[in-house]
Structure formats: structure tokens, C-alpha cells
C-alpha atoms as a PDB file:
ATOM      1  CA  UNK A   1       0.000   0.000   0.000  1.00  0.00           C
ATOM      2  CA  UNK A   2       1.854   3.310  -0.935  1.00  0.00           C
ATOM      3  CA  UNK A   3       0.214   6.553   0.355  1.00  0.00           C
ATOM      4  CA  UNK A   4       0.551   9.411  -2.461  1.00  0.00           C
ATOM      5  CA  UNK A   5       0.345  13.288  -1.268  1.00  0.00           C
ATOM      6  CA  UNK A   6       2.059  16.164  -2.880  1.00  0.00           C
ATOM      7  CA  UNK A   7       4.760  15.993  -0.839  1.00  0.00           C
ATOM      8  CA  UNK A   8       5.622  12.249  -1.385  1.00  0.00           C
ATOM      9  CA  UNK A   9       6.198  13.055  -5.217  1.00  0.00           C
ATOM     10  CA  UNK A  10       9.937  12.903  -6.659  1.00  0.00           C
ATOM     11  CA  UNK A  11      11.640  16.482  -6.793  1.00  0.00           C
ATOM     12  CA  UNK A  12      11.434  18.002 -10.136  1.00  0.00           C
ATOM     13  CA  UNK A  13       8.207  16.262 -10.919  1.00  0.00           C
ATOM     14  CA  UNK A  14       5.061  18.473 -12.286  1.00  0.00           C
ATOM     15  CA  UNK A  15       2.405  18.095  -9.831  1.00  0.00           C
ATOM     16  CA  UNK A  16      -0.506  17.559 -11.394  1.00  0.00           C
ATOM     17  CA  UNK A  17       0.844  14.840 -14.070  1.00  0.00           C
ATOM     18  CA  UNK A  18       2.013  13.147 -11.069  1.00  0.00           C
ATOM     19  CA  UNK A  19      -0.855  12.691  -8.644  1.00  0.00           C
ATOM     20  CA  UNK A  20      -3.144  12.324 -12.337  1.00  0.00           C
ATOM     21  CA  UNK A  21      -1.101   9.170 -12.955  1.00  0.00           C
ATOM     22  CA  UNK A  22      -0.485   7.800  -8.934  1.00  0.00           C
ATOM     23  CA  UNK A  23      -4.436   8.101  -9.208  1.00  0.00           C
ATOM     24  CA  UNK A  24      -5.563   6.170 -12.434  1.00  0.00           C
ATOM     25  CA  UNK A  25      -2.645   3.502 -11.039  1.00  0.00           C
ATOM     26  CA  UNK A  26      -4.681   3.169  -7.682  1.00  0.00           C
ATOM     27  CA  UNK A  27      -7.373   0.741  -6.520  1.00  0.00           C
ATOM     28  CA  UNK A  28      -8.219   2.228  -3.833  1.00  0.00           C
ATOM     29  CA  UNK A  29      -8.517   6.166  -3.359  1.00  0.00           C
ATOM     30  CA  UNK A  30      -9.112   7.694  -0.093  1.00  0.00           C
ATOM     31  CA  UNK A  31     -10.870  10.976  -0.261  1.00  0.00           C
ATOM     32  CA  UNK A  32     -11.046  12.843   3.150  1.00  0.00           C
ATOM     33  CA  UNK A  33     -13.516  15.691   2.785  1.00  0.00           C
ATOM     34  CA  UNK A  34     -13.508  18.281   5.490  1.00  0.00           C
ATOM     35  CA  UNK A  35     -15.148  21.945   6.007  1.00  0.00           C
ATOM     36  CA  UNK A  36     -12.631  23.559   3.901  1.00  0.00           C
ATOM     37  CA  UNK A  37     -12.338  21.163   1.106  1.00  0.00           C
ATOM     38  CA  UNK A  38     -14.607  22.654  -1.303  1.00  0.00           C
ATOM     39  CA  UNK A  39     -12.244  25.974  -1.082  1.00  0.00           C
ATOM     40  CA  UNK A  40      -9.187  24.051  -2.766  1.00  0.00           C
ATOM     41  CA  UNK A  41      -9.471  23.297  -6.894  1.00  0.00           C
ATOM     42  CA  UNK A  42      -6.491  20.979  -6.039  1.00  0.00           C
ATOM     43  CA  UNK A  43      -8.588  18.845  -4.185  1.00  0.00           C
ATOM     44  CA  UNK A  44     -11.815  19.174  -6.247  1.00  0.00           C
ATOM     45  CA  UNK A  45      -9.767  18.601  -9.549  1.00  0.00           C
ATOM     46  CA  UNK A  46      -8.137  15.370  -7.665  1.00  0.00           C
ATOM     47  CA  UNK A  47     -11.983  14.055  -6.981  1.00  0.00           C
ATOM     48  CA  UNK A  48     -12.941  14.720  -9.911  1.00  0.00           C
ATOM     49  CA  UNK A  49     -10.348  12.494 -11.207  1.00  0.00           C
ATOM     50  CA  UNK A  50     -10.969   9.733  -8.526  1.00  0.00           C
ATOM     51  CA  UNK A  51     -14.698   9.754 -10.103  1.00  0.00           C
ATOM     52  CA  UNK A  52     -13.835   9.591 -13.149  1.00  0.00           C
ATOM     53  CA  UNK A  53     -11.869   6.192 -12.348  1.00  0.00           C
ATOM     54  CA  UNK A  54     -14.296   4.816 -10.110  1.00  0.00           C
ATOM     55  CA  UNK A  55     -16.748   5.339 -12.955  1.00  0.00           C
ATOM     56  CA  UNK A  56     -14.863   3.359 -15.904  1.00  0.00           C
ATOM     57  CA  UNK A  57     -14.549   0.799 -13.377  1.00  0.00           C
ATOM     58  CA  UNK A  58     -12.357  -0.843 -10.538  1.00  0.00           C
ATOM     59  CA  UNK A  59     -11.491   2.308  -8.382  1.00  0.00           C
ATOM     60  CA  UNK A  60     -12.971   2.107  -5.186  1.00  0.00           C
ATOM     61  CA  UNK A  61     -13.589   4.793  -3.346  1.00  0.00           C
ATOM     62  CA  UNK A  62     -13.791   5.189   0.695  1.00  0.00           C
ATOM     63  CA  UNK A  63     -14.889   8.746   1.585  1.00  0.00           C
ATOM     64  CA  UNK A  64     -14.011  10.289   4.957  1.00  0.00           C
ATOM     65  CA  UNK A  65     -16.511  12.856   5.704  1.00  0.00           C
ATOM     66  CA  UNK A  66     -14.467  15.113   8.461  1.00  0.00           C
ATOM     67  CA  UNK A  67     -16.491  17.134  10.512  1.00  0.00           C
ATOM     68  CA  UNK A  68     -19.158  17.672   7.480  1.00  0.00           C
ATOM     69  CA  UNK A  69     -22.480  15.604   6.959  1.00  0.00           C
ATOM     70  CA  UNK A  70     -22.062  14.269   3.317  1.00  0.00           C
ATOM     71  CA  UNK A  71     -25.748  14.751   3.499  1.00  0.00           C
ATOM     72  CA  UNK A  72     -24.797  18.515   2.983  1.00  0.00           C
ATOM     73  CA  UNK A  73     -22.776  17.241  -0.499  1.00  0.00           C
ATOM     74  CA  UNK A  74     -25.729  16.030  -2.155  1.00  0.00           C
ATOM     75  CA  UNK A  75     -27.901  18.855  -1.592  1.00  0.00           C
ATOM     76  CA  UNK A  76     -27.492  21.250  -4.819  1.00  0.00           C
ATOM     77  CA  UNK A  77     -28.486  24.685  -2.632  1.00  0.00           C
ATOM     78  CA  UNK A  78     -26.453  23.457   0.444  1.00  0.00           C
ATOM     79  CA  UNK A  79     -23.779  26.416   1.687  1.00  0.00           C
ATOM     80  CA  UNK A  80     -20.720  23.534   1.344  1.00  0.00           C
ATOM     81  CA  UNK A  81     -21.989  23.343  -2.496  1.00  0.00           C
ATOM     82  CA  UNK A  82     -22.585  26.460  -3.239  1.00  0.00           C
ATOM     83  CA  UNK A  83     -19.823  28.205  -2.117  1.00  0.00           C
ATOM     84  CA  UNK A  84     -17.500  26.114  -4.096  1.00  0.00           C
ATOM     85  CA  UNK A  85     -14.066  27.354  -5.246  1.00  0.00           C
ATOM     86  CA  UNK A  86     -14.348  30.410  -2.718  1.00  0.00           C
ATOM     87  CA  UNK A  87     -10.824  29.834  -1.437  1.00  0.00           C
ATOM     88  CA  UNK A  88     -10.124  31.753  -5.073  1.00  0.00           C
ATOM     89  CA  UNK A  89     -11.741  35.301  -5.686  1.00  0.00           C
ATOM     90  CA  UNK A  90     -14.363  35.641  -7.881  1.00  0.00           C
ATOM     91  CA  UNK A  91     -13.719  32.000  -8.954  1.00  0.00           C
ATOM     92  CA  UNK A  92     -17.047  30.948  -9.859  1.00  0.00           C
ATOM     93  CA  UNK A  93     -17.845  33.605 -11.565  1.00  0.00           C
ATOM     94  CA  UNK A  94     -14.790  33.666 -13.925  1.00  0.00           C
ATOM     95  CA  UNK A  95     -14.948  29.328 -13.823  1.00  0.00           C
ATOM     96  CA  UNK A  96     -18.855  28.831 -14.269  1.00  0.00           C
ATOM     97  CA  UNK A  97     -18.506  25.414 -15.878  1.00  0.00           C
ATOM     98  CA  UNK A  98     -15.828  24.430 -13.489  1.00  0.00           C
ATOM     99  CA  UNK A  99     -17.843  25.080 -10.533  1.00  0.00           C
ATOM    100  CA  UNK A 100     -20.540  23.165 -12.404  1.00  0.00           C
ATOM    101  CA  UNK A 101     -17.994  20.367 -12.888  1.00  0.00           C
ATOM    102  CA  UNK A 102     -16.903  20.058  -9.140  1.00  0.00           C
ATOM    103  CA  UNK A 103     -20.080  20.884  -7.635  1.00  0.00           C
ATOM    104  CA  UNK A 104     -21.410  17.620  -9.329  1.00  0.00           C
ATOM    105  CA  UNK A 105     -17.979  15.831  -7.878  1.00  0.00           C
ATOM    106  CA  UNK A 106     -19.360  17.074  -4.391  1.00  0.00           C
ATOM    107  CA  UNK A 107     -22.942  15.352  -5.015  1.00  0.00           C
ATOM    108  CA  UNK A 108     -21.545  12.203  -6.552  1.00  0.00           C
ATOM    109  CA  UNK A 109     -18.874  12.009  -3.549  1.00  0.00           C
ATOM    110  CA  UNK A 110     -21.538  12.697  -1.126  1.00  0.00           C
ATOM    111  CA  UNK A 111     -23.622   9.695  -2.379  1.00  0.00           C
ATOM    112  CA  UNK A 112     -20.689   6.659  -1.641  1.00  0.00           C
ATOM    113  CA  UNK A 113     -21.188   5.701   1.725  1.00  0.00           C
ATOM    114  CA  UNK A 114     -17.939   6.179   3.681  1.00  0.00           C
ATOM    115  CA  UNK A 115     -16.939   6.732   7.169  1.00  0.00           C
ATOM    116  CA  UNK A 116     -18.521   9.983   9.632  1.00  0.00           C
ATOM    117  CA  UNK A 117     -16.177  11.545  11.496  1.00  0.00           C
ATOM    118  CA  UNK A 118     -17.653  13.883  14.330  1.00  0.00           C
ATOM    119  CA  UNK A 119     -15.710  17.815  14.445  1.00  0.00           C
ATOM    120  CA  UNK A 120     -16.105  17.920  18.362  1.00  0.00           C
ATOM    121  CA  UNK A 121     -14.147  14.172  18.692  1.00  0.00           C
ATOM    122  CA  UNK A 122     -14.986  12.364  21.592  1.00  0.00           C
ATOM    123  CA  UNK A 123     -11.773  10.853  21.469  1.00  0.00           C
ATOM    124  CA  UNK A 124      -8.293  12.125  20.716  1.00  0.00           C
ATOM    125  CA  UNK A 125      -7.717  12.597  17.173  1.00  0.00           C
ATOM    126  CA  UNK A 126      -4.896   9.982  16.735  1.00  0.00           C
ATOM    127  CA  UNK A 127      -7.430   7.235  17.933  1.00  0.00           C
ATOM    128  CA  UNK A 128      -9.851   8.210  15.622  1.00  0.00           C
ATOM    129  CA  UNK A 129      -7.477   8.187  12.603  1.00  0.00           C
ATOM    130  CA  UNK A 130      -6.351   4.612  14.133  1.00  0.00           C
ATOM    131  CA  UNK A 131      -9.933   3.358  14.525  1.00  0.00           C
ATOM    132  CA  UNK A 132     -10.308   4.674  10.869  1.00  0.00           C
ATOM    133  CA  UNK A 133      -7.308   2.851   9.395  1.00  0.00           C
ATOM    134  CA  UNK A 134      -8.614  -0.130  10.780  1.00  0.00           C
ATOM    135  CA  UNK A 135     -11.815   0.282   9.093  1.00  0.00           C
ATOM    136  CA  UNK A 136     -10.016   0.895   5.886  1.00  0.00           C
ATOM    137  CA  UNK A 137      -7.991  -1.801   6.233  1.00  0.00           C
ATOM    138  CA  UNK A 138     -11.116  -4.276   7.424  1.00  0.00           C
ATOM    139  CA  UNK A 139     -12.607  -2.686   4.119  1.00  0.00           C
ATOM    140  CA  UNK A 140      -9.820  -3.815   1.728  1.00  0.00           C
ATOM    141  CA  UNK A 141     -10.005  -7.064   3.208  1.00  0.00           C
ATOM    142  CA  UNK A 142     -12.873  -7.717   2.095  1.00  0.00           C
ATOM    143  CA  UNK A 143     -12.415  -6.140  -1.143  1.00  0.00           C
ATOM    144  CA  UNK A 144      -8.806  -7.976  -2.042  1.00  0.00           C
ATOM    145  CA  UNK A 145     -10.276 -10.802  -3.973  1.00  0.00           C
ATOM    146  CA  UNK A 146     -11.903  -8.262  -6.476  1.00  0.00           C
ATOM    147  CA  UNK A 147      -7.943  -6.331  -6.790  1.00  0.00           C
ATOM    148  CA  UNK A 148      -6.373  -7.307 -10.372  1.00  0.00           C
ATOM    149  CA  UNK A 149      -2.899  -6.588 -11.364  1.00  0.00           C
ATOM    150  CA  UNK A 150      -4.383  -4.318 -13.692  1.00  0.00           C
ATOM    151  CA  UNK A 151      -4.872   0.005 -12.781  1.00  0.00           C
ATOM    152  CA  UNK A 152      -8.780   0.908 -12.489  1.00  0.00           C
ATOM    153  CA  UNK A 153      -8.227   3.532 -14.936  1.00  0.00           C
ATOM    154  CA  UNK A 154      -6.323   4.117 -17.551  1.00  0.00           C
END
């Protein structure tokens, strides 16, 4: 199992090629979606890719839904939806089809069921990530026998 973030990648490497090919080589994506996640196009443009996989087949997809109900992701007129791309100024307005684009990511995202993580944690935050990889990892158990050599996109 190889983890890829940003700052994983090889020195010199163009970002976006890079995590655009660790994705369509993955099984398995990850996709933690927290209050602020909307506000990033890196992340949106990375889901968007992740869907894209999962839809031609193979890429499975385990959302995290930090501290956000993904009920609020499949509502169209919900604030998290709407106020997509406002970590840029005057984004949507200059990127209407964009916003369209990612805004649909959000809903289709919001639909997978995936794991609900509470913002005011109970526990310490390193048990609930540990709790969580142990659900992952129970998850791709039982998922293993469906794993090919093969990508799931691409």
C-alpha cells in the first residue's frame, strides 16, 4: 500500500501529471472531505479524477466525511456546495462550468457511503485516525479478492 500526497512526489516532478497518474494507477482512493475542502481546486480537480476512475470501473472509493455531513454534499443549494471554489476570488464567476464540474464531484462524492467523522471528537484525534485505518484496512479485506494486477483507470 503506498500513500501518495504532494509531498511524497519525486523532486522536479510536475504536480498535477504526477498525482493524475499515482491516481488512475490506484485501486483504492481515499478521499477525506472536510469543512474547507470545497475551497481548494487541487482537491476538487483530484476528486474529480478519482470519479472519473471509479466510474470506468475498478477504483474504489472510501470517503471520509471530516467534521461535514455528506448529506450537505448532495444537496445542490447546500452552503458547502454552493460556495465552491471560494478559497479563489471571484472564482465561480470567472470558472462557471468548473464550478458546475466540481459541484457535481461534491454530489456524486456525497452519495458513496464512507466513514462519519464527528468535528467535536470524543476521542483524541490519533485514535480516531487509528480506529479509521482499521476500518479501511477491514474494508480492503474484504475487497482484495476483487484487486487485479491491472490500474482501475487508464
Amino acid at each position: 500500500m503506498r500513500t501518495v500526497v504532494d509531498y511524497t512526489l519525486d523532486r522536479g516532478e510536475e504536480i498535477w501529471p504526477a498525482i493524475e497518474e499515482a491516481i488512475k494507477q490506484s485501486n483504492i482512493a481515499v478521499v477525506v472531505v472536510s469543512q474547507n475542502y470545497h475551497c481548494s481546486p487541487w482537491c476538487l480537480d483530484e476528486l474529480e479524477k478519482i470519479l472519473e476512475c471509479r466510474k470506468m470501473g475498478g477504483l474504489i472509493v472510501l470517503p471520509i466525511f471530516w467534521g461535514i455531513d455528506a448529506g450537505e454534499l448532495r444537496e445542490p443549494s447546500s452552503s458547502f456546495v454552493e460556495n465552491i471554489g471560494q478559497g479563489e476570488e471571484g472564482f465561480k464567476q470567472q470558472n462557471p462550468h468548473l464550478a458546475q464540474r466540481w459541484r457535481k464531484a461534491l454530489q456524486a462524492v456525497g452519495r458513496i457511503i464512507g466513514f462519519t467523522v464527528n468535528a467535536s471528537l470524543d476521542r483524541a484525534e490519533a485514535e480516531v485516525i487509528e480506529a479509521l485505518a482499521d476500518e479501511i484496512a477491514a474494508e480492503l479485506n474484504r475487497s482484495v479478492s476483487n484487486f487485479t494486477s491491472h490500474p482501475a483507470c487508464g
